[in-house]
Structure formats: structure tokens, C-alpha cells
N, C-alpha and C. Protein backbone atom coordinates (compact mmCIF):
# COMPACT_ATOMS: atom_id res chain seq x y z
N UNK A 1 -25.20 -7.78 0.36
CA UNK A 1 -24.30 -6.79 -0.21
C UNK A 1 -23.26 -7.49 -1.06
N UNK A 2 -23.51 -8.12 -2.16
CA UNK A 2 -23.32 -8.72 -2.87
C UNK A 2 -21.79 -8.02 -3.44
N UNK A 3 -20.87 -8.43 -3.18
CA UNK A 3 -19.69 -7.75 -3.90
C UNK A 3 -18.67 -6.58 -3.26
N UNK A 4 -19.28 -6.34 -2.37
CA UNK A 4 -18.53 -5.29 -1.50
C UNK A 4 -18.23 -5.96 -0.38
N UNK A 5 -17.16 -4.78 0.49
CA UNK A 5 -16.43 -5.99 1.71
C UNK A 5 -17.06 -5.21 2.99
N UNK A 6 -17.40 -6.23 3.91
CA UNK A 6 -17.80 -5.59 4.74
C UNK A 6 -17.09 -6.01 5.92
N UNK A 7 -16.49 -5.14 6.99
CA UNK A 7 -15.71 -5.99 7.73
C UNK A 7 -16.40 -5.43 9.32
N UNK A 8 -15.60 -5.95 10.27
CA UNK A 8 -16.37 -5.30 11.59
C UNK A 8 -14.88 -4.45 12.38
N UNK A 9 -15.13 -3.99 13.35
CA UNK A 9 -13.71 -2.69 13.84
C UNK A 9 -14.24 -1.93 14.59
N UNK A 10 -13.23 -1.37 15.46
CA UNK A 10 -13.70 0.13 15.69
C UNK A 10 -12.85 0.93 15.35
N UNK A 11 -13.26 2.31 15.77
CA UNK A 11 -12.42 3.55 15.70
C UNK A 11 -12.07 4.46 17.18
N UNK A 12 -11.13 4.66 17.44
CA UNK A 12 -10.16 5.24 18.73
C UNK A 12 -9.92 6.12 18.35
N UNK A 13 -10.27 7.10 19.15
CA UNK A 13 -9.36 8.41 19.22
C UNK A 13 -9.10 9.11 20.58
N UNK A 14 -7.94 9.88 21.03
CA UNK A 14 -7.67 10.19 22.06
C UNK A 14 -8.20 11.24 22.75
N UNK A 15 -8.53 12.48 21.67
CA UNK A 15 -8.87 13.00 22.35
C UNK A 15 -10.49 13.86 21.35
N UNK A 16 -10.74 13.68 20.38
CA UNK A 16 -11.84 13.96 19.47
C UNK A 16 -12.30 12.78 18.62
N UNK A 17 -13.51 12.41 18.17
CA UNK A 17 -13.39 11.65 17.72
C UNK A 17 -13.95 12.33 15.80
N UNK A 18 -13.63 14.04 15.88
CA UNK A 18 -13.84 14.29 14.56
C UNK A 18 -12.98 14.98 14.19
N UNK A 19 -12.38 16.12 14.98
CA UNK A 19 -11.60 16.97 14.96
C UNK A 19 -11.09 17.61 16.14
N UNK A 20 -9.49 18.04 15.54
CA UNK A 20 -9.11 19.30 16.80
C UNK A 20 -8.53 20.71 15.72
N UNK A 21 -9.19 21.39 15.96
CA UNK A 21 -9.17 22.84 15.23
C UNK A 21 -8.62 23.98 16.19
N UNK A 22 -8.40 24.59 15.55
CA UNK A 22 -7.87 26.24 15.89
C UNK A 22 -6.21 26.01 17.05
N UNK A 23 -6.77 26.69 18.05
CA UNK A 23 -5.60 26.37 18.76
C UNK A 23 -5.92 24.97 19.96
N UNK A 24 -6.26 24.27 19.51
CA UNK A 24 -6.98 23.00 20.56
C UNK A 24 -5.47 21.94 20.88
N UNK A 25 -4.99 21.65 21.80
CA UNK A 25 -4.00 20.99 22.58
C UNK A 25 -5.19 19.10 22.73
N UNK A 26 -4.37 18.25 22.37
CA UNK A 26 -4.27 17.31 22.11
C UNK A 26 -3.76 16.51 23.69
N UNK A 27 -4.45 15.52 24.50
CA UNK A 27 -3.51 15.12 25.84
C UNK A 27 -2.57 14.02 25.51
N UNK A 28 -2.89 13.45 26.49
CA UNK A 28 -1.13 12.81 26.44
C UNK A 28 -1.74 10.97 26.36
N UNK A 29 -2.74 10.16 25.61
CA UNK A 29 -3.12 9.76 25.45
C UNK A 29 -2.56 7.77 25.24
N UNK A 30 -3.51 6.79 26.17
CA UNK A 30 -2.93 5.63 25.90
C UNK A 30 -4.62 4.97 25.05
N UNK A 31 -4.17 4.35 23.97
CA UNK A 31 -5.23 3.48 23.10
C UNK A 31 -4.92 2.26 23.19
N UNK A 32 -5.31 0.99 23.24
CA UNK A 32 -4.91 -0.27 23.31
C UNK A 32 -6.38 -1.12 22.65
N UNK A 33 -6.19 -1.32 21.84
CA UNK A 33 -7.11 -2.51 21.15
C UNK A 33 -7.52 -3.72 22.19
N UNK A 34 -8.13 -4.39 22.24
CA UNK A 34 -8.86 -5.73 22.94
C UNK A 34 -9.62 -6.47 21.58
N UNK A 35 -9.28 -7.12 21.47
CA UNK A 35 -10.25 -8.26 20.58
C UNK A 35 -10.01 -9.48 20.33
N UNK A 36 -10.61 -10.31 20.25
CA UNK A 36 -11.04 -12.02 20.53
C UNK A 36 -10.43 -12.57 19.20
N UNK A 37 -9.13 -13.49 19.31
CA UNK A 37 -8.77 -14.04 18.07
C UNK A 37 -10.29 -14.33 17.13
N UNK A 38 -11.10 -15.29 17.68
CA UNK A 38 -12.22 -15.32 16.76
C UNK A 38 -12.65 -14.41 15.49
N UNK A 39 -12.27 -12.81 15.90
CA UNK A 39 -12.81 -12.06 15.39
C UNK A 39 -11.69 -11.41 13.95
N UNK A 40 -10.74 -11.86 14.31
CA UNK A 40 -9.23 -11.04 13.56
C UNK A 40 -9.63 -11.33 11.88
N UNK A 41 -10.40 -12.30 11.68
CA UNK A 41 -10.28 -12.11 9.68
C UNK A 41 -10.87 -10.63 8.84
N UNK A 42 -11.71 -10.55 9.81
CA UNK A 42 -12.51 -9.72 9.56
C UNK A 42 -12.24 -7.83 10.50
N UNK A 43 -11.92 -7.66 10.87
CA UNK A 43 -11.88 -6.66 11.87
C UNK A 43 -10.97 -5.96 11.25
N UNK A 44 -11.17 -4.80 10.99
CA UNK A 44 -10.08 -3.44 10.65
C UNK A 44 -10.01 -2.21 11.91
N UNK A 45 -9.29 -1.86 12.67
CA UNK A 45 -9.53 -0.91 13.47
C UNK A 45 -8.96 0.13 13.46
N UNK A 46 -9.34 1.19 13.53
CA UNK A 46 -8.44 2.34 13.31
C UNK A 46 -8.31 3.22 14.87
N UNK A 47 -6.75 3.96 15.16
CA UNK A 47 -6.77 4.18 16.24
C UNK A 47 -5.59 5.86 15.82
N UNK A 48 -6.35 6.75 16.47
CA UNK A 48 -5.88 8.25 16.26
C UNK A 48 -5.19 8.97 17.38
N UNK A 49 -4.38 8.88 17.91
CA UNK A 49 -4.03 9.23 19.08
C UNK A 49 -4.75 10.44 19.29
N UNK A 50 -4.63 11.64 18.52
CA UNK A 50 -5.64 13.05 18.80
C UNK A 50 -6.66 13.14 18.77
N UNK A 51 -6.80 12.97 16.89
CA UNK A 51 -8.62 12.60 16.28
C UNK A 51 -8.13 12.73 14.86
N UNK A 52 -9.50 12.01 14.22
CA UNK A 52 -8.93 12.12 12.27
C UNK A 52 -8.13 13.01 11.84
N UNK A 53 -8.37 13.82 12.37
CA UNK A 53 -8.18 15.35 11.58
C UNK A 53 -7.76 16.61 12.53
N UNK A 54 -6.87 17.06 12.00
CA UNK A 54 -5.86 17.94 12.79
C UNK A 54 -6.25 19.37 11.93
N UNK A 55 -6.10 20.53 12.69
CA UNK A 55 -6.42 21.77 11.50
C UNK A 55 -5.83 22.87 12.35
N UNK A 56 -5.90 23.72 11.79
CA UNK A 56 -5.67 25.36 12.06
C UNK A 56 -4.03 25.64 12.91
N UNK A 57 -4.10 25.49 14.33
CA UNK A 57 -2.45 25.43 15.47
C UNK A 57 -2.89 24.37 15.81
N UNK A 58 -3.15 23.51 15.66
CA UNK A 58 -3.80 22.53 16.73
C UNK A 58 -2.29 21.88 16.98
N UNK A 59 -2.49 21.27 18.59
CA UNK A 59 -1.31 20.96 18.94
C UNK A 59 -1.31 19.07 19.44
N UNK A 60 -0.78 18.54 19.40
CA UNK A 60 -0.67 17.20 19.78
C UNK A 60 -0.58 16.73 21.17
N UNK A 61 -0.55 15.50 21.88
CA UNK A 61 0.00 14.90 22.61
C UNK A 61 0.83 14.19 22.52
N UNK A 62 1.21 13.00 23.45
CA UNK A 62 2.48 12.02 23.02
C UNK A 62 1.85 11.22 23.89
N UNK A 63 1.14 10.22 23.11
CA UNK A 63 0.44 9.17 22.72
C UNK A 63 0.91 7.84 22.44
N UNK A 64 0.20 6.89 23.06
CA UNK A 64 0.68 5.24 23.38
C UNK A 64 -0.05 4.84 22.65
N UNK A 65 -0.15 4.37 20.98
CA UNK A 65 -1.19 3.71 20.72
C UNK A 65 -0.90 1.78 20.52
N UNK A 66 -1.50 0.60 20.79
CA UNK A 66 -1.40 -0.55 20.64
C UNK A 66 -2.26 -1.38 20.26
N UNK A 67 -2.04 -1.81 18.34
CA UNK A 67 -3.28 -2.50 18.29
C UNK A 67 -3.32 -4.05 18.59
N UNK A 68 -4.28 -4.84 18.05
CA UNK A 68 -4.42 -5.92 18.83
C UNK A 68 -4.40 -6.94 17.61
N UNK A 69 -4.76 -8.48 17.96
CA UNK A 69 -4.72 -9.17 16.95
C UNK A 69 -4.79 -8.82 15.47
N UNK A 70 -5.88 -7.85 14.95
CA UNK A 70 -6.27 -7.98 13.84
C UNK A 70 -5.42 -7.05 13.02
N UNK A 71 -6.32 -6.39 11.64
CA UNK A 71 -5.47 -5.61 10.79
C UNK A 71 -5.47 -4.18 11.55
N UNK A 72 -4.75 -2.99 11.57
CA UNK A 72 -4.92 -2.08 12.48
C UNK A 72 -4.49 -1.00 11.44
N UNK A 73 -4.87 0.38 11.68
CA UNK A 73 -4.28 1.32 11.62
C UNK A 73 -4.40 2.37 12.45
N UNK A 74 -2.80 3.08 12.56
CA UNK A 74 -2.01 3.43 13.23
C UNK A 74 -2.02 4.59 13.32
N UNK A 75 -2.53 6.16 14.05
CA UNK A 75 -2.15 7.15 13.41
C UNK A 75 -1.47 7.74 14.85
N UNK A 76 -0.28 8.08 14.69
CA UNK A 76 -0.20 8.71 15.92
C UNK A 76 -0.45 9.94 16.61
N UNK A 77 -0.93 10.94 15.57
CA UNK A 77 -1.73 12.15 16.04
C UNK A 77 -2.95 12.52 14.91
N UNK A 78 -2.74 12.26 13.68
CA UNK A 78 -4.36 12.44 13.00
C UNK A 78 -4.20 12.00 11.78
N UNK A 79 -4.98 11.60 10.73
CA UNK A 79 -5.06 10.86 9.74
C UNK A 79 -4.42 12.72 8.63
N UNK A 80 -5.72 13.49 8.32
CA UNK A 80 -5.65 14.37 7.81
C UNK A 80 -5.28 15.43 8.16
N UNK A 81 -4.37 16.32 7.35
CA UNK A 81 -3.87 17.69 8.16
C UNK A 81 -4.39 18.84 7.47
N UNK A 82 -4.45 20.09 7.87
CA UNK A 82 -5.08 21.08 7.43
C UNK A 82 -4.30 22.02 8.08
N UNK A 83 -2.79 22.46 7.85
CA UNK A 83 -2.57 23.13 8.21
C UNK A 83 -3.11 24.79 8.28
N UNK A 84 -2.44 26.44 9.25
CA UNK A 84 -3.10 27.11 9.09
C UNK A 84 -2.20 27.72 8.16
N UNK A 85 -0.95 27.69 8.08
CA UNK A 85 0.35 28.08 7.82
C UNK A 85 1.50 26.30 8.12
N UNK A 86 2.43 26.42 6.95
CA UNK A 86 3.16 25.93 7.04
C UNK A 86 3.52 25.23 8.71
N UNK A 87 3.42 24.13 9.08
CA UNK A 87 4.24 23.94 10.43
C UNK A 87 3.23 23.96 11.32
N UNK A 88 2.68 24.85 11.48
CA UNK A 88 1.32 25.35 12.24
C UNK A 88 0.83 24.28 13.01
N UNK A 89 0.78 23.30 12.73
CA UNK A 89 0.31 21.81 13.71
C UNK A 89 1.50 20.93 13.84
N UNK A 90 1.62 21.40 14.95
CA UNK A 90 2.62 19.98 15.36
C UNK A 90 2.23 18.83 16.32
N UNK A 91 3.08 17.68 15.87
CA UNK A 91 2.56 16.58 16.26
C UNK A 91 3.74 15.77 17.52
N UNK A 92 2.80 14.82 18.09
CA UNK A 92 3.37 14.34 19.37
C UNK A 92 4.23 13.64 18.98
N UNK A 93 5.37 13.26 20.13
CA UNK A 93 6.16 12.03 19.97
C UNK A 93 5.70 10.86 20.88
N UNK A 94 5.08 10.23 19.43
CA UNK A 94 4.21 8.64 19.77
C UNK A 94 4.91 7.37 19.75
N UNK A 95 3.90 6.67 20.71
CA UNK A 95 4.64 5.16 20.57
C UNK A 95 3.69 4.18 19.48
N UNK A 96 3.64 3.72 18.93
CA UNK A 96 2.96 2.59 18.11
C UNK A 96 3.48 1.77 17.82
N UNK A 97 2.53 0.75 18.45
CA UNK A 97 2.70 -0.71 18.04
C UNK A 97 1.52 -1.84 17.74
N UNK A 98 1.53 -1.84 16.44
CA UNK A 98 0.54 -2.31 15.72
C UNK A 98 0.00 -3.97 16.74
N UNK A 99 0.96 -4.66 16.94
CA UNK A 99 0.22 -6.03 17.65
C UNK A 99 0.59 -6.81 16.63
N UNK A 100 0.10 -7.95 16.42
CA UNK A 100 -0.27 -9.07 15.54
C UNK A 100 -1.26 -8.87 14.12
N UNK A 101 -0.76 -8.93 13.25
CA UNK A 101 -1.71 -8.94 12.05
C UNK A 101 -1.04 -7.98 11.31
N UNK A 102 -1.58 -7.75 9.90
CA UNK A 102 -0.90 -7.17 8.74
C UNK A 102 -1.07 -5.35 9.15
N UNK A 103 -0.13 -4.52 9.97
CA UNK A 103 -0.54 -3.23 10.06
C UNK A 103 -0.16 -2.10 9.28
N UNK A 104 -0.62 -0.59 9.38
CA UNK A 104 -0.25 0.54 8.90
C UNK A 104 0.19 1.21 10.07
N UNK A 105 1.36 1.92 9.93
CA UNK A 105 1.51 2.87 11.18
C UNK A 105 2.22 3.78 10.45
N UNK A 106 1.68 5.19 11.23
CA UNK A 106 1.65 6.69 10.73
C UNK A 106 1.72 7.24 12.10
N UNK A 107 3.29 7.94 12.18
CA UNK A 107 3.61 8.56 13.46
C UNK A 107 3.40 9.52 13.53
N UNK A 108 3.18 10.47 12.07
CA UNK A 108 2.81 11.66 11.97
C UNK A 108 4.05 12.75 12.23
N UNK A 109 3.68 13.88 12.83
CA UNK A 109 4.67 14.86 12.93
C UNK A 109 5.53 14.47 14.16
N UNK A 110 6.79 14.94 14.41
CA UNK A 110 7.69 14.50 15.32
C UNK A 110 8.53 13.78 15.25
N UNK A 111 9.09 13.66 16.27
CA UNK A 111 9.86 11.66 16.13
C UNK A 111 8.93 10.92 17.26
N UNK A 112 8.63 9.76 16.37
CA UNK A 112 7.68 8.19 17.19
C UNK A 112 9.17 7.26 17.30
N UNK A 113 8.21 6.72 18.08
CA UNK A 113 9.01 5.38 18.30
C UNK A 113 8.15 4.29 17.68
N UNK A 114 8.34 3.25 16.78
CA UNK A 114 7.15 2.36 16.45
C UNK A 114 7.66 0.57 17.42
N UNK A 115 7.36 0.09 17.90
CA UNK A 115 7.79 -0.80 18.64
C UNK A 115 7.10 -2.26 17.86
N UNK A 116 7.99 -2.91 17.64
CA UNK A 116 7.64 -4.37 16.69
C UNK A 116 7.75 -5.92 18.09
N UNK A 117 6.75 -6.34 17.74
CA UNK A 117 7.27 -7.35 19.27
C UNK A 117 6.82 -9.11 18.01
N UNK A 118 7.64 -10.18 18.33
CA UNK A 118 7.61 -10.97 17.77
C UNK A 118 5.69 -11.38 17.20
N UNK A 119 6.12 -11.92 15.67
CA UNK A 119 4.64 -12.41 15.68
C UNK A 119 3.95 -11.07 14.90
N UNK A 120 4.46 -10.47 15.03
CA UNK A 120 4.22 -8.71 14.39
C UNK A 120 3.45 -9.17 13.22
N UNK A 121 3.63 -9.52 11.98
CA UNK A 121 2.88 -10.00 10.81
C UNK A 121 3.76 -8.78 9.78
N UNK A 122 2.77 -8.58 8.70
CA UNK A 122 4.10 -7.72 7.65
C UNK A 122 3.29 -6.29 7.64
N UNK A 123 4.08 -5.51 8.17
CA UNK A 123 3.77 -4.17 8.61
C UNK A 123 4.26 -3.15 7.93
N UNK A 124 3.60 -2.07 7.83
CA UNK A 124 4.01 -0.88 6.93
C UNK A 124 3.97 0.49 8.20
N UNK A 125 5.03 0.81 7.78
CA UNK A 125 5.28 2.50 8.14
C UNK A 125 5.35 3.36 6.94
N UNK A 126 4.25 3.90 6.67
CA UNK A 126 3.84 5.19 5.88
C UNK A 126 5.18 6.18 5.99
N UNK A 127 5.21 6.56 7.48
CA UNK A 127 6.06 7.93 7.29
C UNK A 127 7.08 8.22 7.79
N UNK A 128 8.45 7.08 7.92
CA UNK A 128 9.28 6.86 8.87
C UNK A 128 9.97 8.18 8.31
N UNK A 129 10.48 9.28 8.95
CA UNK A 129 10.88 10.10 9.05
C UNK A 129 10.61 11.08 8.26
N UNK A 130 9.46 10.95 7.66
CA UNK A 130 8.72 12.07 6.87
C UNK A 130 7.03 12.30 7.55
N UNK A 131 7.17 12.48 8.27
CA UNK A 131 5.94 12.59 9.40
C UNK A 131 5.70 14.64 9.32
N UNK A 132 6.98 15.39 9.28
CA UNK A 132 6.65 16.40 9.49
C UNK A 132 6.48 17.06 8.27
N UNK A 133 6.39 16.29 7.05
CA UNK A 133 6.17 16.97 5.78
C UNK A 133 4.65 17.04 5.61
N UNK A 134 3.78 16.14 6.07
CA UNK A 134 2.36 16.14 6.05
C UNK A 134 1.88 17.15 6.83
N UNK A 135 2.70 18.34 7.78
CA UNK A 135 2.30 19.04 8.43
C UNK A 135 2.76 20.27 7.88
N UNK A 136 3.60 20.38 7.21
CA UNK A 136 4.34 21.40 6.25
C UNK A 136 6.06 21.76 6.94
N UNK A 137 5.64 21.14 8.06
CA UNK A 137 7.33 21.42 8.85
C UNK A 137 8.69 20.93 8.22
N UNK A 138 9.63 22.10 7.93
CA UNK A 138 11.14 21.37 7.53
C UNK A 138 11.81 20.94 8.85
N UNK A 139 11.21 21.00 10.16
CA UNK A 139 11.93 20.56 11.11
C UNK A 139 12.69 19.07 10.50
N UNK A 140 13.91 18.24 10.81
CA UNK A 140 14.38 17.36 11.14
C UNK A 140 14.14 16.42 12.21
N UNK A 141 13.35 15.38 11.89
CA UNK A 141 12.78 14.47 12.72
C UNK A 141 13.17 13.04 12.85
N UNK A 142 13.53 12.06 14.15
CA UNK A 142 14.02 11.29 14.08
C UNK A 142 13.07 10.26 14.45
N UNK A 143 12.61 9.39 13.62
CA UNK A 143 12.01 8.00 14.03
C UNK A 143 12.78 6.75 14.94
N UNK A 144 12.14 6.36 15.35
CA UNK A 144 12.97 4.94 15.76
C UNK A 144 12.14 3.53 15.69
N UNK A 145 12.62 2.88 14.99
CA UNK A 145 11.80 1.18 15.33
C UNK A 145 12.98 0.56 16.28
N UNK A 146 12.11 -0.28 17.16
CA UNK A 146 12.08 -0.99 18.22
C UNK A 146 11.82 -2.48 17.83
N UNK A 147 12.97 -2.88 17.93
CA UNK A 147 12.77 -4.41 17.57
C UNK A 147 13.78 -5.19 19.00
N UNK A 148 13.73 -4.61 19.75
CA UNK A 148 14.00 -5.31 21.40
C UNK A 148 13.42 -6.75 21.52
N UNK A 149 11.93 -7.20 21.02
CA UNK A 149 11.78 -8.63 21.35
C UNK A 149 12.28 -9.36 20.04
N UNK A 150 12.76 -9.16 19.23
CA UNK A 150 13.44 -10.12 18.04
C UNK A 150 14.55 -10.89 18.13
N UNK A 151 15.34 -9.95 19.34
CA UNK A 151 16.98 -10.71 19.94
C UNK A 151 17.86 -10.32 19.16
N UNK A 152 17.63 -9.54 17.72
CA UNK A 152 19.13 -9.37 17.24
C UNK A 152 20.57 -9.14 18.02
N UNK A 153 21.74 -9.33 18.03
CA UNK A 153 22.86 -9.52 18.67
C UNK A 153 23.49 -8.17 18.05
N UNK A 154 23.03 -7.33 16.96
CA UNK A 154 24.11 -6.17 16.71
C UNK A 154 23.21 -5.69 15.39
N UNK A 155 23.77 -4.61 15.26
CA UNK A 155 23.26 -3.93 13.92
C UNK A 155 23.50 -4.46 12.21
N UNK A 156 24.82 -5.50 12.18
CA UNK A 156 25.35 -6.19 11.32
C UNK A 156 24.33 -7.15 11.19
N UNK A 157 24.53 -7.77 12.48
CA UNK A 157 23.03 -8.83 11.73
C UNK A 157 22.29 -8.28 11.68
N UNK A 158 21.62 -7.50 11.89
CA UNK A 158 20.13 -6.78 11.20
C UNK A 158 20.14 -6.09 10.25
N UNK A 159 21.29 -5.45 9.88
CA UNK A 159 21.42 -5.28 8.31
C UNK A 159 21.18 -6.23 7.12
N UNK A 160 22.39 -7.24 7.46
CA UNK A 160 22.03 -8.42 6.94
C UNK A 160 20.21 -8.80 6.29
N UNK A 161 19.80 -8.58 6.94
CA UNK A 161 17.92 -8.64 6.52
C UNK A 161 17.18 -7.57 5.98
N UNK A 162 17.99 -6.24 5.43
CA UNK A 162 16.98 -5.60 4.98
C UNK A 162 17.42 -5.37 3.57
N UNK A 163 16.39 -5.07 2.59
CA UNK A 163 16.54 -4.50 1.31
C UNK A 163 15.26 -3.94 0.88
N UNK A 164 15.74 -3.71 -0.45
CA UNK A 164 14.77 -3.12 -1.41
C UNK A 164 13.56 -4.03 -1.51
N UNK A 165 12.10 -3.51 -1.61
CA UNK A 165 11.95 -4.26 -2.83
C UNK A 165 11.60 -3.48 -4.51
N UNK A 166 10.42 -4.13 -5.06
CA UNK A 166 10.13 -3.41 -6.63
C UNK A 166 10.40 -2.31 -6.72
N UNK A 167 9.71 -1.60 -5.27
CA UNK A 167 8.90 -0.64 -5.70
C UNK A 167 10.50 0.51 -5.11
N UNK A 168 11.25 -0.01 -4.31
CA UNK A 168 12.53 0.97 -4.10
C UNK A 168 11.99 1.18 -2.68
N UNK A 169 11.07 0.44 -1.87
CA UNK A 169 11.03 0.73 -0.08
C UNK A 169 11.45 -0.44 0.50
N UNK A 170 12.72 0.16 1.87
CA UNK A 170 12.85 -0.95 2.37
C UNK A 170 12.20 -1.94 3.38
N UNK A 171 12.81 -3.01 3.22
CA UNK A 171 12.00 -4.05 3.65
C UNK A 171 13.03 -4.81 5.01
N UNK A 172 12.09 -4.92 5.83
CA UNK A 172 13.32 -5.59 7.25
C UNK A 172 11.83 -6.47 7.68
N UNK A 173 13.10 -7.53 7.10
CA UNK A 173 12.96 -9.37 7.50
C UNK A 173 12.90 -9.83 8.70
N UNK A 174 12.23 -8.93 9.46
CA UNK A 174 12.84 -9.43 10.69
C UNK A 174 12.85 -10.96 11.14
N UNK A 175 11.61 -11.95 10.76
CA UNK A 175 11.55 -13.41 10.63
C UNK A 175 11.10 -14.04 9.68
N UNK A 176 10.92 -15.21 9.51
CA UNK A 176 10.19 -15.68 8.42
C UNK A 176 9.28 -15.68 8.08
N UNK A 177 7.87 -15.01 9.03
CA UNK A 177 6.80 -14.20 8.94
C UNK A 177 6.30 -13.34 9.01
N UNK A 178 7.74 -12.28 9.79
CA UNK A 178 7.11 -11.30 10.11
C UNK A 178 8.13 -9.96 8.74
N UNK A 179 7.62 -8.92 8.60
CA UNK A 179 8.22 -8.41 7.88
C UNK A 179 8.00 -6.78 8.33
N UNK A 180 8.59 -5.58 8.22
CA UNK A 180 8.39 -4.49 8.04
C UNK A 180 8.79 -3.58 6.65
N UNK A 181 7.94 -2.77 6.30
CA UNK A 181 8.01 -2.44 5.06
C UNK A 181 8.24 -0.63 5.20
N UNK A 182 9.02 0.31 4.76
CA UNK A 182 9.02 1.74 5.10
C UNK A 182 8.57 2.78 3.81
N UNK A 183 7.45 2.20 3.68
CA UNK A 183 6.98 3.16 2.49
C UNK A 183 8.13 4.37 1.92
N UNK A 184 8.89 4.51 1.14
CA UNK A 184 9.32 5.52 0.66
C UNK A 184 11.08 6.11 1.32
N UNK A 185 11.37 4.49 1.51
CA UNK A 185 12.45 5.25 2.64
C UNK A 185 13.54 3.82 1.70
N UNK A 186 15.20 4.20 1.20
CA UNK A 186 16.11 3.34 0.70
C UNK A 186 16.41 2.39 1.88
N UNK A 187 16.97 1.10 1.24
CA UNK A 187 17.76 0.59 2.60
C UNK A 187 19.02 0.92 2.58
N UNK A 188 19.83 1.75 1.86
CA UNK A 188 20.87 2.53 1.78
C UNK A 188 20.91 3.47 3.10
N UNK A 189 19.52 4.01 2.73
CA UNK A 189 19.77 5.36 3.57
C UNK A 189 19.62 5.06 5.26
N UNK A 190 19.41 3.61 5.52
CA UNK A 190 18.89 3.10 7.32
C UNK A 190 20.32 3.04 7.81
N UNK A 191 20.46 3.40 9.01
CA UNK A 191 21.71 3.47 9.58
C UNK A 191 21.55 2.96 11.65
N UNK A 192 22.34 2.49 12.04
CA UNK A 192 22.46 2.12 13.07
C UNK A 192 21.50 3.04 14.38
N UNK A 193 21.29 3.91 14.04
CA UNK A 193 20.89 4.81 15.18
C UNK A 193 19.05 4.83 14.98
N UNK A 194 18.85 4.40 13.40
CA UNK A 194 17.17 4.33 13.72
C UNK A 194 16.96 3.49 14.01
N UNK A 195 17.54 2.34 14.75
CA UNK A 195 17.00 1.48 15.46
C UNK A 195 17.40 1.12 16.89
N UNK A 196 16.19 0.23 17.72
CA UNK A 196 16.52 0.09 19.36
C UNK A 196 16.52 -1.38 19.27
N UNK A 197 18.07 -1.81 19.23
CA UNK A 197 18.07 -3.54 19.13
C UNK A 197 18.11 -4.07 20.36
């Protein structure tokens, strides 16, 4: 296969592994990756706390997802939404924590908690506090990152490490390898309370 990438992975889901439609309730779900450093260059895994795809009332759980060495992605209740009406699917309040390696994490509707533990690698959050717009909800939703194993001493020093970059998303330094990135979010606008130091 000359030219195309082929990698190896699996796929997790908590509680479908295609869909939850109509009025279908979502449980309360733990995912945890396992895999053999050997394997991390190559391995993409994807992990859904509900299932891909969310549709009609469908309702969520509040979901532990944790990936493992390799590259991961993160969803904390479903990749795609289909609402039936505005709001109509709401989503759990998840924990995610990508592991080691370059991740995506998507908390989806609600407030998540995303938990960063040293060694993290340079990580992206898709939807830090815009989780309930993919569902059509104006609810007000509060994210939180968790950076408890990094040691910061106060919110000053951890300010100290975040900014912009090109593209206008901020970026938190947390070490000299590890990085978090917030798709679509200022470092103006981060304030003491979205985070658990």
C-alpha cells in the first residue's frame, strides 16, 4: 500500500459501538487503553465514552475515559451529533485523560474534567468550554484541566506559561515537552478557576 498510512489501534466505546438514537440513556462508563510501548509509533486509538454518534434525545453518561502510551482520541460522549431539536442530546460530565503521546480530547456536552499527568506529550482540547455548542445547547458550561501532577505552586506561575500561538489558541507549557493546546479558546480569556493546580 504504497503511499498511504496504515497504522494499528482500536476503537472503545462505552456503551454502542455505532450509535445511541432516539431516547437511549448512555451508562456511567470507565475506558482505559493497555498497550505495549513497542507498539506506540504506530497505534491510533479512539475511545467514545457513549458511541460515535449521538442522535435524536439520546442521553449520556459520566464517563472515565484514559488513553495509553500512544496517539489517542478522546471523545467523551460521541464523535458526531445529530441533534432532534436544539439541546436535545445532552452530554455527560467526563473525565479524560489522554496518557502519554500526542492527544485529542473532546469532552463534548457538559462540563469534563480533562486530567494532564506528567510526560503528557503536546495535547489538544477541541472543545474546552464549547462542548455544548456541538449539541445545539446555550447552556453555560464549565471545563476544568487538571494539572495536579505538574506541582505548580499557584496560578501566577502557571500563567506565566501560557500564550497564544499563530493561529490565536492558547497554549500551556506546562514542561519542556509537554504542551497543551485549546483549540479556539484566548489566553486572555483563561482564568484561575479553569484550572485544578
Amino acid at each position: 500500500m504504497s503511499g498511504e498510512n496504515v497504522w494499528a489501534g482500536a476503537s472503545l466505546s462505552g456503551d454502542s459501538s455505532t450509535s445511541l438514537t432516539d431516547n437511549a440513556q448512555g451508562g456511567n462508563d470507565i475506558l482505559t487503553v493497555k498497550i505495549s510501548t513497542e507498539y506506540t509509533d504506530d497505534a491510533r486509538d479512539m475511545l467514545f465514552g457513549d458511541a460515535p454518534t449521538m442522535s435524536g434525545n439520546a442521553h449520556r453518561g459520566n464517563d472515565i475515559l484514559t488513553g495509553g502510551a500512544a496517539t489517542d482520541f478522546l471523545y467523551g460522549d460521541a464523535k458526531v451529533y445529530d441533534p432532534a431539536t436544539p439541546g436535545s442530546i445532552t452530554g455527560g460530565k467526563d473525565l479524560l485523560n489522554g496518557g502519554a503521546g500526542n492527544d485529542q480530547l473532546s469532552g463534548g456536552g457538559n462540563s469534563d474534567t480533562f486530567v494532564f499527568n506528567t510526560g503528557s506529550g503536546n495535547d489538544l482540547i477541541t472543545d474546552f468550554d464549547q462542548g455544548n455548542k456541538a449539541v445545539g445547547s446555550t447552556v453555560t458550561e464549565h471545563d476544568l484541566i487538571n494539572l495536579h501532577d505538574y506541582g505548580f505552586a499557584d496560578w501566577t506561575a502557571l500563567s506565566k506559561l501560557i500564550s497564544d500561538n499563530a493561529d490565536g489558541d492558547a497554549v500551556i507549557h506546562v514542561s519542556a515537552s509537554d504542551t497543551i493546546t485549546l483549540d479556539g479558546v484566548h489566553a486572555a480569556s483563561l482564568h484561575p478557576t479553569d484550572f485544578l493546580i
